[in-house]
N, C-alpha and C. Protein backbone atom coordinates (compact mmCIF):
# COMPACT_ATOMS: atom_id res chain seq x y z
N UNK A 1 -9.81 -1.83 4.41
CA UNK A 1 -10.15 -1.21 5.66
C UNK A 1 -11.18 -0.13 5.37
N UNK A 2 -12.35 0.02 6.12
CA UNK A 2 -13.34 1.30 6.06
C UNK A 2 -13.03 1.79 7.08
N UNK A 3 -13.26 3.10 6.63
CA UNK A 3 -13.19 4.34 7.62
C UNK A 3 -14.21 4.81 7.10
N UNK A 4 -15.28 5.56 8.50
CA UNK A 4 -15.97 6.62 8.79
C UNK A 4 -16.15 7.94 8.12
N UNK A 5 -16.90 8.48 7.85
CA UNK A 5 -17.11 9.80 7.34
C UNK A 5 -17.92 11.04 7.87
N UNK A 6 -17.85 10.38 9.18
CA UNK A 6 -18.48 11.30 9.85
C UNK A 6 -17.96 11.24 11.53
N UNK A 7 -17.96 12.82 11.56
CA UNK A 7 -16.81 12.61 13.10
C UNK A 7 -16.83 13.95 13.70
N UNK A 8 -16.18 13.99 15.15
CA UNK A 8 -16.26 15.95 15.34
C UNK A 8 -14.91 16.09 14.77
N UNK A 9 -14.84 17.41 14.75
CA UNK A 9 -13.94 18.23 13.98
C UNK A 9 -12.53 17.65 15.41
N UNK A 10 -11.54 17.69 14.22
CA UNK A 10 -10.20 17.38 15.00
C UNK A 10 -10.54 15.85 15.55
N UNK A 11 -11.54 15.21 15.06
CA UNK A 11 -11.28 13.80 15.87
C UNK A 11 -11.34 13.23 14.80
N UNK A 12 -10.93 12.00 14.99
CA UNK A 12 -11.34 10.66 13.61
C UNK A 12 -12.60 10.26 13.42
N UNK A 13 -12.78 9.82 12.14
CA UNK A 13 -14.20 9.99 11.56
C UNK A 13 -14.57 8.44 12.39
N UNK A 14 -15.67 8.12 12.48
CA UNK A 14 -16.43 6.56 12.80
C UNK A 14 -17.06 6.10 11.82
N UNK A 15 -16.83 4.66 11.56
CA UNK A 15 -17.82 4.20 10.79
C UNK A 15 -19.43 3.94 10.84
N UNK A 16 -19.80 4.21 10.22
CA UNK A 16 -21.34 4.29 10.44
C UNK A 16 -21.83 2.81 10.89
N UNK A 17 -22.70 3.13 11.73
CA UNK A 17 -23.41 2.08 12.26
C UNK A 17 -22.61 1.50 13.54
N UNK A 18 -21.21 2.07 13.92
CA UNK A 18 -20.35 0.83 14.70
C UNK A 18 -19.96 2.49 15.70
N UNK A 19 -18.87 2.04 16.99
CA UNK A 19 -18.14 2.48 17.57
C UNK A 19 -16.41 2.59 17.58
N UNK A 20 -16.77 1.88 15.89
CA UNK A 20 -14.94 2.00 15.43
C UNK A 20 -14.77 3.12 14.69
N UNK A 21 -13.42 3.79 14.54
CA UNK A 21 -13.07 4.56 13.46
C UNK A 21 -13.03 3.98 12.16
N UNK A 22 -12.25 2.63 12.36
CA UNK A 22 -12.21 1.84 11.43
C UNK A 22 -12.32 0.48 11.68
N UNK A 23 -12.60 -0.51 10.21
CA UNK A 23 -13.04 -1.79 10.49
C UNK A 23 -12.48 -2.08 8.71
N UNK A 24 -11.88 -3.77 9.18
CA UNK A 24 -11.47 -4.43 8.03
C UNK A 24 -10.89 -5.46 8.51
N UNK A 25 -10.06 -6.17 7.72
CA UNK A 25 -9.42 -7.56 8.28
C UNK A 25 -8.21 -7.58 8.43
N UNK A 26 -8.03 -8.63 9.41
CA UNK A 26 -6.20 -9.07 9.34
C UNK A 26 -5.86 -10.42 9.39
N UNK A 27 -4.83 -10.48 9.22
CA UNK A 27 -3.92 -12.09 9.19
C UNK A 27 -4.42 -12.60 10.41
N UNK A 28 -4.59 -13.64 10.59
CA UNK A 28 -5.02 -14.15 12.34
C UNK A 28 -4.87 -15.87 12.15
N UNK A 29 -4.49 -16.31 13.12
CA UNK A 29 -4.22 -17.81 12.86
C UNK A 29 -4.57 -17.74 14.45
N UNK A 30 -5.68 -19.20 14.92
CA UNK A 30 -5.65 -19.49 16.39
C UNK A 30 -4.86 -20.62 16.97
N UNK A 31 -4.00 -21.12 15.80
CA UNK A 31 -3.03 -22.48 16.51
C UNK A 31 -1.77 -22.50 15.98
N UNK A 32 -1.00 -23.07 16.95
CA UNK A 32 0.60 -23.16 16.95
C UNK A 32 0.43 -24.28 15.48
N UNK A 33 0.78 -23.91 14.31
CA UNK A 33 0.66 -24.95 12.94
C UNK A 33 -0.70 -24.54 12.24
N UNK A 34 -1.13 -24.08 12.79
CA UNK A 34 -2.36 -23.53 11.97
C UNK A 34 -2.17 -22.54 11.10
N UNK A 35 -3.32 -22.75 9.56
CA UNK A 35 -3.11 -21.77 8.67
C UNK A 35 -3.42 -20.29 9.00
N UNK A 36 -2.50 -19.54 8.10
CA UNK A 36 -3.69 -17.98 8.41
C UNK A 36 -4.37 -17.93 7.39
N UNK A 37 -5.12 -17.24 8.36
CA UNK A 37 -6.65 -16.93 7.64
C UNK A 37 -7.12 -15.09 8.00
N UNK A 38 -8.47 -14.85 7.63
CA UNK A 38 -8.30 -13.61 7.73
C UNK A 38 -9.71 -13.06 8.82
N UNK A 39 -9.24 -12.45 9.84
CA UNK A 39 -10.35 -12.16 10.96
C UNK A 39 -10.62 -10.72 10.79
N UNK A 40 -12.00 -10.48 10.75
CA UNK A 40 -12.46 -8.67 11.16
C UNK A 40 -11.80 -8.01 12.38
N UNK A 41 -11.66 -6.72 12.03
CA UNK A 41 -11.51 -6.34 13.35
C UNK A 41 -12.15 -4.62 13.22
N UNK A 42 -11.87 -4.27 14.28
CA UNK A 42 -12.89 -3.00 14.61
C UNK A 42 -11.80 -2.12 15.40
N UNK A 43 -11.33 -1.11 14.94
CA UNK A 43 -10.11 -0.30 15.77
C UNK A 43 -10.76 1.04 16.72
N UNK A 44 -10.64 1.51 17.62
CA UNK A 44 -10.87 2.73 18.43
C UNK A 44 -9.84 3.17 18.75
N UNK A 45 -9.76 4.50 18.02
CA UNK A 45 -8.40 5.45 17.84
C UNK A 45 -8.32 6.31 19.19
N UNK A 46 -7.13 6.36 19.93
CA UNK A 46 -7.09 7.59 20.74
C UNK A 46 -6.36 8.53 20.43
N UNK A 47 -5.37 8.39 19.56
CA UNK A 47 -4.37 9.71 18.99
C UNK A 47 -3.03 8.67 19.46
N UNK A 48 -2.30 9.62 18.70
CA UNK A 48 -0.81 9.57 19.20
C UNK A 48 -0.16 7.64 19.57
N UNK A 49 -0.74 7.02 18.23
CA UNK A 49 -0.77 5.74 18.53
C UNK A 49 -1.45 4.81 19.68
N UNK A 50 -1.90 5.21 20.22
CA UNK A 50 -3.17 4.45 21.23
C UNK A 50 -3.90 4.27 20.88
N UNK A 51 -4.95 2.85 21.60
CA UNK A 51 -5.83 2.49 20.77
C UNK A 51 -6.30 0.98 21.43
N UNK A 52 -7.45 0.91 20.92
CA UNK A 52 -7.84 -0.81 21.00
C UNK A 52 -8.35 -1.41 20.07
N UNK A 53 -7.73 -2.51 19.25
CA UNK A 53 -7.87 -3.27 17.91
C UNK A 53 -9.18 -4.38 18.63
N UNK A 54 -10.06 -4.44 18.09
CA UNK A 54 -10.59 -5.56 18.42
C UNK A 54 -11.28 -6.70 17.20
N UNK A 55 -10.29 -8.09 17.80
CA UNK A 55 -10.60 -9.29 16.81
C UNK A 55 -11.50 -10.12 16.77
N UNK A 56 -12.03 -10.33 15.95
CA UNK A 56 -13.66 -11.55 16.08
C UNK A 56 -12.40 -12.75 15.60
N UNK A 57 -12.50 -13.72 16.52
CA UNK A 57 -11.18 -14.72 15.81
C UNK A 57 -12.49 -15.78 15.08
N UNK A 58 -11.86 -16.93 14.76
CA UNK A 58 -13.34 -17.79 14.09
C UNK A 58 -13.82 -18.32 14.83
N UNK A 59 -13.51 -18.53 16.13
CA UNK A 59 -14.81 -19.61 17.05
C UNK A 59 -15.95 -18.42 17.20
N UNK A 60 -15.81 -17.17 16.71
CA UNK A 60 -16.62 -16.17 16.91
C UNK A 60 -16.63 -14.94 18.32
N UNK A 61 -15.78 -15.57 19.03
CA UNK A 61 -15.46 -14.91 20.45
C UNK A 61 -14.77 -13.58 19.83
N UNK A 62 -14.33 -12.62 20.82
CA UNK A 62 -13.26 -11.30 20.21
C UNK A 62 -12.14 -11.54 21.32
N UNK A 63 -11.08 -11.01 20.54
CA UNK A 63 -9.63 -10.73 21.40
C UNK A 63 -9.62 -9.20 21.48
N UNK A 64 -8.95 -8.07 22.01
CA UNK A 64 -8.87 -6.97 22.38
C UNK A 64 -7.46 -6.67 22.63
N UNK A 65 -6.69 -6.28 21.63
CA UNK A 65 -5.41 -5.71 21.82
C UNK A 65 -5.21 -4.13 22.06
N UNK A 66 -4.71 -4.14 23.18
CA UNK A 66 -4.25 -2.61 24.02
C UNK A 66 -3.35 -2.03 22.79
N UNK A 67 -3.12 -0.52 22.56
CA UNK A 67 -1.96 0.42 22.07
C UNK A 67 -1.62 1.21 22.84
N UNK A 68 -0.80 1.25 23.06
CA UNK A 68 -0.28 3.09 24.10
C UNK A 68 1.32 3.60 23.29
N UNK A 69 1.19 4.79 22.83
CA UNK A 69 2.13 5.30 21.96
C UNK A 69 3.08 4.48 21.10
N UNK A 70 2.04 3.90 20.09
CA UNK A 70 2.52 3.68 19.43
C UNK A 70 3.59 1.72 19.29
N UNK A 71 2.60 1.30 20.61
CA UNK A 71 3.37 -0.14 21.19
C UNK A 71 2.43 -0.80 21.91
N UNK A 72 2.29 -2.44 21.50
CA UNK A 72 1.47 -3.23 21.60
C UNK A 72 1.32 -3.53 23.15
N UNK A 73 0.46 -3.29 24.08
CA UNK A 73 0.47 -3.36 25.53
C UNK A 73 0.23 -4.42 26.12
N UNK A 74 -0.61 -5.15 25.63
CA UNK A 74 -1.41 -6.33 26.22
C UNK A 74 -2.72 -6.43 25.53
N UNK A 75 -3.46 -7.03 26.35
CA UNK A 75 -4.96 -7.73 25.65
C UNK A 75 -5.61 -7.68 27.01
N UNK A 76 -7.06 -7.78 26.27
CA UNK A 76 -8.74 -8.51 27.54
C UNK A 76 -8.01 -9.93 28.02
N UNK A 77 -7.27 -10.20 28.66
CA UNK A 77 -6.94 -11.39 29.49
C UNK A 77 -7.96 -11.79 30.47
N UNK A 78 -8.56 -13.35 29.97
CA UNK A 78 -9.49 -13.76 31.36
C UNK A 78 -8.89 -14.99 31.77
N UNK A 79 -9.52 -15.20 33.14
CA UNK A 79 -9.08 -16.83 33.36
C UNK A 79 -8.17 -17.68 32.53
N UNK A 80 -9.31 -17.82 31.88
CA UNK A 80 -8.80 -18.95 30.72
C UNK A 80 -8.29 -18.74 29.39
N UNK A 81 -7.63 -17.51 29.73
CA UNK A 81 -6.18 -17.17 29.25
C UNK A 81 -5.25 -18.01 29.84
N UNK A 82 -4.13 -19.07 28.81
CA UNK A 82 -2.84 -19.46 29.54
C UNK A 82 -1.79 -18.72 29.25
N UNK A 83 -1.86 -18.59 27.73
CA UNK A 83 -0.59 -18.12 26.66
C UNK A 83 -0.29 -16.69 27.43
N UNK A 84 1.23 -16.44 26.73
CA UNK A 84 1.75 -15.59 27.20
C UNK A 84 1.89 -14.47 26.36
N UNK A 85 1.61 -13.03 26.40
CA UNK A 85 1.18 -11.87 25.52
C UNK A 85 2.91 -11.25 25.03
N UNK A 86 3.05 -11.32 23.78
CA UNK A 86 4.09 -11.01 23.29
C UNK A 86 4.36 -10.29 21.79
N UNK A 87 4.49 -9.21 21.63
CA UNK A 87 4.88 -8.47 20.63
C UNK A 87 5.87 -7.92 19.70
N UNK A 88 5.35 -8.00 18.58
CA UNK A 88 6.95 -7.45 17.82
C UNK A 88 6.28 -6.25 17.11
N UNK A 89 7.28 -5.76 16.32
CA UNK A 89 6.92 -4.75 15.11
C UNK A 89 8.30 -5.43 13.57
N UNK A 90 7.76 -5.08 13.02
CA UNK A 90 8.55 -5.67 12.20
C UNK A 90 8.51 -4.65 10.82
N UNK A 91 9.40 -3.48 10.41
CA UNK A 91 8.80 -2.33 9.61
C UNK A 91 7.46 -1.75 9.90
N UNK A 92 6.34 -1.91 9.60
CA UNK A 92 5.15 -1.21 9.55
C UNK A 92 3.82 -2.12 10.15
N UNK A 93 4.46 -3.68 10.74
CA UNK A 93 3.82 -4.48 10.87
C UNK A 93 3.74 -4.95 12.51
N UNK A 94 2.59 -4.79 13.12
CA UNK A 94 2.51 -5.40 14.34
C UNK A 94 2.84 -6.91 14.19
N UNK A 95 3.27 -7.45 15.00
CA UNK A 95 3.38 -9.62 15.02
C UNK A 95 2.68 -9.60 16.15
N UNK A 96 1.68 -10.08 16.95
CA UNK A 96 1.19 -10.30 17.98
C UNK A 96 0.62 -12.08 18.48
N UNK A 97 1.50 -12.32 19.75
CA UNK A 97 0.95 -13.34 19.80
C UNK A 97 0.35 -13.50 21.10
N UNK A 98 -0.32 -14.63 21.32
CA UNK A 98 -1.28 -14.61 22.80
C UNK A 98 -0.93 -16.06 22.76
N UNK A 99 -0.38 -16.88 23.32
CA UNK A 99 0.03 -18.36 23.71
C UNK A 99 0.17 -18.90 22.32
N UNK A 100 -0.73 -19.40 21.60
CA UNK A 100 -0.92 -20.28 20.10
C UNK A 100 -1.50 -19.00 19.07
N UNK A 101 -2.04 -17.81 19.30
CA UNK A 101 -2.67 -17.30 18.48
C UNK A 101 -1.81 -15.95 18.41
N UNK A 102 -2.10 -15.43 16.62
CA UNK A 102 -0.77 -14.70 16.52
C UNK A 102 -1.54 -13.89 15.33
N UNK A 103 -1.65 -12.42 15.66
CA UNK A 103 -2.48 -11.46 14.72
C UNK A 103 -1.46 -10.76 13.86
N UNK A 104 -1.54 -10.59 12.95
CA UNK A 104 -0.39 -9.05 12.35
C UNK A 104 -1.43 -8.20 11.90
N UNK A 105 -1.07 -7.03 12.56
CA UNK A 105 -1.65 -5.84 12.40
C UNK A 105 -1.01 -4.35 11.68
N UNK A 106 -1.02 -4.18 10.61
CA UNK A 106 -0.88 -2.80 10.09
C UNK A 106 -0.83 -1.54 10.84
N UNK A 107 0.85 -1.37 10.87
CA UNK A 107 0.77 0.09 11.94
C UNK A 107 -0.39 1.21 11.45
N UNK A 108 -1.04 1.16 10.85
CA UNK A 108 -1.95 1.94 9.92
C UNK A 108 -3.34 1.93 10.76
N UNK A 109 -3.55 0.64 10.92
CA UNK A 109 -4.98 0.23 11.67
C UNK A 109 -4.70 1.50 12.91
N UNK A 110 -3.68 1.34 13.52
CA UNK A 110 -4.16 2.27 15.17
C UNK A 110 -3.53 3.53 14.78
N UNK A 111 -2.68 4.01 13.64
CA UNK A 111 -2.40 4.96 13.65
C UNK A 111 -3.23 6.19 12.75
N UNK A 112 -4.73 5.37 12.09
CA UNK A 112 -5.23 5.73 10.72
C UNK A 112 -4.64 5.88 9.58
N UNK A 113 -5.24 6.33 8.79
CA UNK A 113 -4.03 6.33 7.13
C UNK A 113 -4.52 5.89 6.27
């Protein structure tokens, strides 16, 4: 994961060149039997566990997972969204799934660290 080194005082640093605090990869699989594999993502910190993770999955499109204190909220849902948005935590580990597609995310990513 990269993090930023430059930031205002009392806020989280950004990575250069981007609008994330931080950026690196995670577990991401887009099908019910499908392998995981590993997708970028780009986090925007609000404090106090809030936040929006955002995934480049491999067809190249992004997914957008909501945080609000510290708990997985939802996603950018469009149309042609069917699947149904469902979350776990599991120790230190987000499980996130969206119908067939299923991210794990490092409580770390939205909380920094």
């Amino acid at each position: 994961m990269s993090s930023g080194n430059s930031g205002s005082a009392g806020g989280d640093a950004m990575v250069s060149g981007t609008d994330y605090n931080a950026t690196g990869m995670v577990p991401c699989s887009m099908g019910s039997g499908q392998p995981t594999t590993n997708c970028n993502f780009g986090v925007k910190r609000e404090g106090n566990g809030s936040g929006m993770v955002t995934i480049t999955k491999s067809d190249g499109g992004t997914r957008t997972i909501f945080f609000k204190n510290g708990r997985a909220t939802g996603y950018d849902q469009s149309q042609a969204d069917r699947g149904a948005f469902r979350a776990s935590k599991e120790s230190d580990l987000y499980i996130i799934r969206i119908g067939d597609e299923r991210y794990e995310i490092p409580e770390a990513v939205i909380n920094g660290g």
